[in-house]
Protein backbone atom coordinates (compact mmCIF):
# COMPACT_ATOMS: atom_id res chain seq x y z
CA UNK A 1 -25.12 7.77 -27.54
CA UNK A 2 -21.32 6.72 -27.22
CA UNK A 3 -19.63 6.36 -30.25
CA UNK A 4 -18.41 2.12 -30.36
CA UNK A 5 -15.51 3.53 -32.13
CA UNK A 6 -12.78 5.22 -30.23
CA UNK A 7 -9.70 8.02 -31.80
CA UNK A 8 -6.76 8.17 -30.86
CA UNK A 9 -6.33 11.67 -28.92
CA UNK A 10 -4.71 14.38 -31.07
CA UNK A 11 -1.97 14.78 -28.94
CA UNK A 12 -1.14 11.18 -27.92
CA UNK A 13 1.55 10.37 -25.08
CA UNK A 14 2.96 7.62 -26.87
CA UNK A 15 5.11 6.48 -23.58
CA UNK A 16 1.58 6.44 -21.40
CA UNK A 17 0.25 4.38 -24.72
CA UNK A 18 2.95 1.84 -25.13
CA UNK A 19 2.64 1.08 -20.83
CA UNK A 20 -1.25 0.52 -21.34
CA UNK A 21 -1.41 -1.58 -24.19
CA UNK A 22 1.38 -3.85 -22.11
CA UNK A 23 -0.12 -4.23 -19.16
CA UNK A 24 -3.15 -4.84 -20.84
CA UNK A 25 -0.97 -7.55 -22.56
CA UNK A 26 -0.06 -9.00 -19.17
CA UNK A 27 -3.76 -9.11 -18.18
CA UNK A 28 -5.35 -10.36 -20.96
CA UNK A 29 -2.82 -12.83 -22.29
CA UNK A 30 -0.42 -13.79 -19.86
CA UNK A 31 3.52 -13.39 -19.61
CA UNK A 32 6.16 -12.21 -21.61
CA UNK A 33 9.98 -12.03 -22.40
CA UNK A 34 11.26 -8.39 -22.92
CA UNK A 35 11.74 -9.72 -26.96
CA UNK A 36 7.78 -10.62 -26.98
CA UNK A 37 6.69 -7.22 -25.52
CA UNK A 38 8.92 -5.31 -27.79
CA UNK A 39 7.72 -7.23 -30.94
CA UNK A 40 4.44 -6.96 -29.68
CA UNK A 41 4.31 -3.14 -29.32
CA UNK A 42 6.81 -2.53 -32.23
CA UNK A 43 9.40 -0.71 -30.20
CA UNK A 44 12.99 -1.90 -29.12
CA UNK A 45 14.19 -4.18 -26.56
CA UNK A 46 15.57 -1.36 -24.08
CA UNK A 47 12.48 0.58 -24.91
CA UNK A 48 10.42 -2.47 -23.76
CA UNK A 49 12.61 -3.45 -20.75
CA UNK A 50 12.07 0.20 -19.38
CA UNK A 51 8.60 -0.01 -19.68
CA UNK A 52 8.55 -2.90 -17.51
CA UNK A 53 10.97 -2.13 -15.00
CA UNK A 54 8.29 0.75 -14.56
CA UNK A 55 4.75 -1.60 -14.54
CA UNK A 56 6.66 -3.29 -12.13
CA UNK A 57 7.46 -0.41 -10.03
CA UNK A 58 3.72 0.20 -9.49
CA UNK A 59 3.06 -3.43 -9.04
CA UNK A 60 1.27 -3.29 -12.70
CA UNK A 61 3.49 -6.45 -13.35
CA UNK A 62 6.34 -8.67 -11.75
CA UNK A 63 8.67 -10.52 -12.92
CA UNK A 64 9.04 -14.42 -12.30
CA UNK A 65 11.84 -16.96 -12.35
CA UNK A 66 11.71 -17.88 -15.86
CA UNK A 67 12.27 -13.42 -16.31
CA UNK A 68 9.31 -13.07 -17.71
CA UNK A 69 6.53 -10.42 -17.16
CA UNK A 70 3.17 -11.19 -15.82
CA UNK A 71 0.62 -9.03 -14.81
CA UNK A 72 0.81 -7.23 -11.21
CA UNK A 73 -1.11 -7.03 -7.87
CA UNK A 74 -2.64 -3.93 -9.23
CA UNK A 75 -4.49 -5.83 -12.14
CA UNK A 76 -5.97 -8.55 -10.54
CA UNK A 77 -9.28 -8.29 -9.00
CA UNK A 78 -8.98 -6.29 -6.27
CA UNK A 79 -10.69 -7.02 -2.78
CA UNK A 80 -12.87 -4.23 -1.77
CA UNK A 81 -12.34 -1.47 1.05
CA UNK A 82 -14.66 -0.02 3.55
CA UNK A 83 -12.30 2.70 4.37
CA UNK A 84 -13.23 6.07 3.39
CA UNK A 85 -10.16 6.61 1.36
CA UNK A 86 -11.34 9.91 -0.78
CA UNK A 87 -11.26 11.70 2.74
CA UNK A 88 -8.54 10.06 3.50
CA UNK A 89 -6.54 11.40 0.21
CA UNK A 90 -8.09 14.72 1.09
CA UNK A 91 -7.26 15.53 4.83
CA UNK A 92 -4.43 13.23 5.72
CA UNK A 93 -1.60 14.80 3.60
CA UNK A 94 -0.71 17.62 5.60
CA UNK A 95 -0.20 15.87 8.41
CA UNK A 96 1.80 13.32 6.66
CA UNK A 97 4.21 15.83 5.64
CA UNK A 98 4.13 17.23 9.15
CA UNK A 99 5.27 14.04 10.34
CA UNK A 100 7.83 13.76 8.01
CA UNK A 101 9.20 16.83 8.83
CA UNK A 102 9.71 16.07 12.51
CA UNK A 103 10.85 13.13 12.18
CA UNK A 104 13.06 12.64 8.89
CA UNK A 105 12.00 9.23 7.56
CA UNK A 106 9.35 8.29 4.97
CA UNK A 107 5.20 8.14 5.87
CA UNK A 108 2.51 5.70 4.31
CA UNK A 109 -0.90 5.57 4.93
CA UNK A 110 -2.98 2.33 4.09
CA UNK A 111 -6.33 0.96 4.14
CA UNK A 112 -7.28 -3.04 4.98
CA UNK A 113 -8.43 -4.87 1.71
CA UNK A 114 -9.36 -8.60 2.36
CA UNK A 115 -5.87 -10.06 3.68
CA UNK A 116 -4.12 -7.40 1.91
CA UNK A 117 -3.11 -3.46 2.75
CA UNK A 118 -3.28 -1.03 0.15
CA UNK A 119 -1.03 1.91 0.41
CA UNK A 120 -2.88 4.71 -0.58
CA UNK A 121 -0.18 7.91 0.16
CA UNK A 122 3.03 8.30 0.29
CA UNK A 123 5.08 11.13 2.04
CA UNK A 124 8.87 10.82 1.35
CA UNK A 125 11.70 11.97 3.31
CA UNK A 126 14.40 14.26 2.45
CA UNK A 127 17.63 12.31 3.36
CA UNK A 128 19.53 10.57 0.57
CA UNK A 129 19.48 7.07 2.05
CA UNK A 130 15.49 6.71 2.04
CA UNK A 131 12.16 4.33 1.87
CA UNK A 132 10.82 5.17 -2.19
CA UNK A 133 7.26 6.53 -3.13
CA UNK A 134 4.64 3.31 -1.75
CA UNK A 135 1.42 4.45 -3.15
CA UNK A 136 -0.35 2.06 -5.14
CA UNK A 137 1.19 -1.02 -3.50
CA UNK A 138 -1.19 -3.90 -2.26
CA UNK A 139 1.27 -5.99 0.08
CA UNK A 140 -0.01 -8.80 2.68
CA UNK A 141 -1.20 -7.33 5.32
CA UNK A 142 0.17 -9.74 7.95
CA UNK A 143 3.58 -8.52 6.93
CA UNK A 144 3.18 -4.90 7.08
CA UNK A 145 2.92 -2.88 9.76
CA UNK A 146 0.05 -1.07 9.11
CA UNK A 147 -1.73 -4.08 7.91
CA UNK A 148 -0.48 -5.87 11.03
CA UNK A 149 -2.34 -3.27 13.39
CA UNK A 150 -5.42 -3.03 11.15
CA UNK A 151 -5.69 -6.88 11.80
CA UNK A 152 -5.56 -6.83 15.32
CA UNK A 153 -8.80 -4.60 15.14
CA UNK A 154 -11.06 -7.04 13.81
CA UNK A 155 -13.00 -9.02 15.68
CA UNK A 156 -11.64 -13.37 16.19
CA UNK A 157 -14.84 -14.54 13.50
CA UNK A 158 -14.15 -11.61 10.91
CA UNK A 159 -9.79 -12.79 11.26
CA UNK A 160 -11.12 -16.19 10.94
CA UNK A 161 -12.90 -15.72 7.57
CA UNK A 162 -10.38 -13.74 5.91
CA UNK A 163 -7.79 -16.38 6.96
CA UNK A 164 -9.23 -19.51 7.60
CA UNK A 165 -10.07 -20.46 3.71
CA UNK A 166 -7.40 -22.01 1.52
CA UNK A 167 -6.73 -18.78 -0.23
CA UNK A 168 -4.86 -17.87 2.83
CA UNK A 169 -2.12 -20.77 2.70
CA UNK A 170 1.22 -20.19 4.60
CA UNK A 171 -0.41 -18.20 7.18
CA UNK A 172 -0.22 -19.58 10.66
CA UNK A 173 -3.40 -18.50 12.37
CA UNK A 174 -2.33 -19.50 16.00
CA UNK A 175 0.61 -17.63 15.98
CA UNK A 176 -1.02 -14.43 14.10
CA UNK A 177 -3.62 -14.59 16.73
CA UNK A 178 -0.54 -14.46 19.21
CA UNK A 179 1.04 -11.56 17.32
CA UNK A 180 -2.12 -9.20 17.00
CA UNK A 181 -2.78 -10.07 20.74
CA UNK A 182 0.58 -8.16 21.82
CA UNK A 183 -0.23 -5.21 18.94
CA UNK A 184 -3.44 -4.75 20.66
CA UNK A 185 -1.94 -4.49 23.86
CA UNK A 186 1.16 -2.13 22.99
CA UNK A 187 -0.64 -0.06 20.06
CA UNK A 188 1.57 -0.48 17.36
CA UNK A 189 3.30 -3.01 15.22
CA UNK A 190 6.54 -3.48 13.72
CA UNK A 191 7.75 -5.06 10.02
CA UNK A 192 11.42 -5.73 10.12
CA UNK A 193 12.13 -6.66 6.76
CA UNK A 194 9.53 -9.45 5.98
CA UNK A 195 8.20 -7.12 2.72
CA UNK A 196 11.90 -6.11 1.91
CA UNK A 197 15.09 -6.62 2.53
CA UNK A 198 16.92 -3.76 4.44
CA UNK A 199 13.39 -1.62 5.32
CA UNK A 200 11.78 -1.77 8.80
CA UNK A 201 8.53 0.25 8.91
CA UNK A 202 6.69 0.83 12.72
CA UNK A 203 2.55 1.42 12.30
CA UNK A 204 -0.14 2.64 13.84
CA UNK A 205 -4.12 2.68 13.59
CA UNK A 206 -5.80 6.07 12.55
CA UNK A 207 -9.36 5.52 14.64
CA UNK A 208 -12.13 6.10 12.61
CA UNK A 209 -15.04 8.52 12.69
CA UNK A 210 -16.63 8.34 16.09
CA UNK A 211 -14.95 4.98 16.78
CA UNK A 212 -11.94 4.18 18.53
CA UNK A 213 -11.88 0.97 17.88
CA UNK A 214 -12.83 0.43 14.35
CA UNK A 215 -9.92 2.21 12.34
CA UNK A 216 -10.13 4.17 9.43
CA UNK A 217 -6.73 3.24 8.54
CA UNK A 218 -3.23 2.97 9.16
CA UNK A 219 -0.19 5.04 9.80
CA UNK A 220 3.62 4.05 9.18
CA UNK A 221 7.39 5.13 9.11
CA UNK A 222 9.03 3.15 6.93
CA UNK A 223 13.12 3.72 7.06
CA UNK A 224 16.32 1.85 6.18
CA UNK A 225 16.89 -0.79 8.53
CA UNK A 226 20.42 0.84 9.54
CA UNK A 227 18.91 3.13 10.74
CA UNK A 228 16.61 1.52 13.51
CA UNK A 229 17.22 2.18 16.67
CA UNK A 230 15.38 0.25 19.46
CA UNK A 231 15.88 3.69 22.04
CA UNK A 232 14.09 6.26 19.36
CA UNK A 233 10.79 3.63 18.87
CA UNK A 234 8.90 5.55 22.08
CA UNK A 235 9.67 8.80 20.09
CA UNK A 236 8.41 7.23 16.54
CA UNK A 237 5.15 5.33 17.85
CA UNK A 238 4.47 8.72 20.38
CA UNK A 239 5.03 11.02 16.80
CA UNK A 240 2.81 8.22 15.12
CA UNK A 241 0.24 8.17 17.29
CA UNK A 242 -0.35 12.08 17.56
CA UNK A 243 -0.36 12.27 13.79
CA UNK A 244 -2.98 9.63 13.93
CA UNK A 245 -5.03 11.40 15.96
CA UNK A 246 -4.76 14.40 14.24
CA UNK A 247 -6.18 12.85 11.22
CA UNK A 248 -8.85 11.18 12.65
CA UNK A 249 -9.92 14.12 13.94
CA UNK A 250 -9.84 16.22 10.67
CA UNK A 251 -11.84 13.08 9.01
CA UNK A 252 -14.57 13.88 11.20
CA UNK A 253 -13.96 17.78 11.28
CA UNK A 254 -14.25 17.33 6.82
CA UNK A 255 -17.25 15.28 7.21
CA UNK A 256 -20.41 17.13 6.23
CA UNK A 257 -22.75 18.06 9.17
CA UNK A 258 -26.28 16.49 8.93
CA UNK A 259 -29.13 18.85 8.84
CA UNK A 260 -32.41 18.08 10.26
């Protein structure tokens, strides 16, 4: 039987400690100033501020217009996903990295969750001007690229229920219909800078096991928008798509035969 009381470990990070109990904060009881979390956890104000500036950099929290903290993407309830993203984690990162190193600019791979995209790896580039670490993020996925091409898989009644309810206000359904009509047709989509000022990101679908056109995911560069050049996107989406490939074909190359 579990014990209902619970001891602090014997070698207690007290950093990792201070971040939990504040997001829990955020989650439980709703914003705060940077003078309210640091009262609340007993620490100082520049203490406090860094842990937020971190929750926020893994969308634990964000901060509003009144600069307070409330709690994140990442703690509210979280739409489900029915990509296989364990096998994902497990055979996708080599050739993430082997598309990095061809092409010099940052890789993400996502997964569709309701009307968002969850990034679920994160390959960076070496170059000093560069797209951060996006694992972790849940962004709308008719923004993003990946999300964008993940979209224009699904069949008109399945886009219709994700987007037809109030929850998905501000979306124009006519012309996303239009938009994942031409991503369909030229295999890949493009985000310039509607999830972030100065980064353009180009995506692609990763076909799932056995099905070309259910994906199992998406794959995207993501790079500074200086650095975007119209003449190198056959040379992207072509390295994109082989990558792609080359993942969906490990997925079902990892996938445990069936003995009968």
């Amino acid at each position: 039987m579990n014990s209902a009381v619970k001891n602090k470990p014997q070698y207690a990070i007290d950093s990792v400690d201070h971040a939990l109990h504040l997001a829990s904060l955020l989650q439980q009881e709703g914003p705060l100033g940077v003078s309210a979390a640091a009262g609340r956890l007993g620490v100082s104000r520049s203490t406090a501020h860094r842990l937020l500036a971190m929750l926020v950099y893994r969308d634990f929290a964000e901060q509003g217009a009144d600069r307070r903290y409330r709690a994140g993407p990442v703690l509210r309830p979280a739409d489900a996903t029915s990509a296989p993203v364990e096998l994902l984690r497990r055979v996708a990162p080599p050739r993430m990295r082997a598309l990095v190193a061809r092409v010099g600019e940052t890789a993400n791979l996502q997964v569709l969750a309701g009307t968002g995209v969850r990034f679920i790896d994160s390959v960076q580039c070496d170059q000093v001007l560069r797209v951060g670490d996006r694992a972790g993020r849940v962004l709308p996925a008719h923004l993003v690229s990946g999300g964008k091409v993940l979209l224009a898989a699904l069949p008109p009644d399945e886009l219709e229920r994700r987007y037809g309810g109030p929850e998905a206000a501000g979306v124009d359904l006519p012309r996303l219909r239009r938009e994942l009509g031409l991503i369909r047709e030229r295999g890949f989509a493009i985000n310039d800078q509607l999830t972030e000022a100065g980064l353009t990101a180009i995506g692609v679908a990763v076909p799932g096991p056995g099905s070309e056109e259910i994906p199992a995911a998406a794959l995207s560069l993501a790079l500074p928008s200086a650095r975007f050049d119209h003449d190198l996107l056959p040379t992207w989406v072509g390295a994109l798509t082989r990558a792609a490939a080359a993942i969906a074909h490990d997925l079902v190359e990892d996938q445990p035969s069936t003995v009968t």
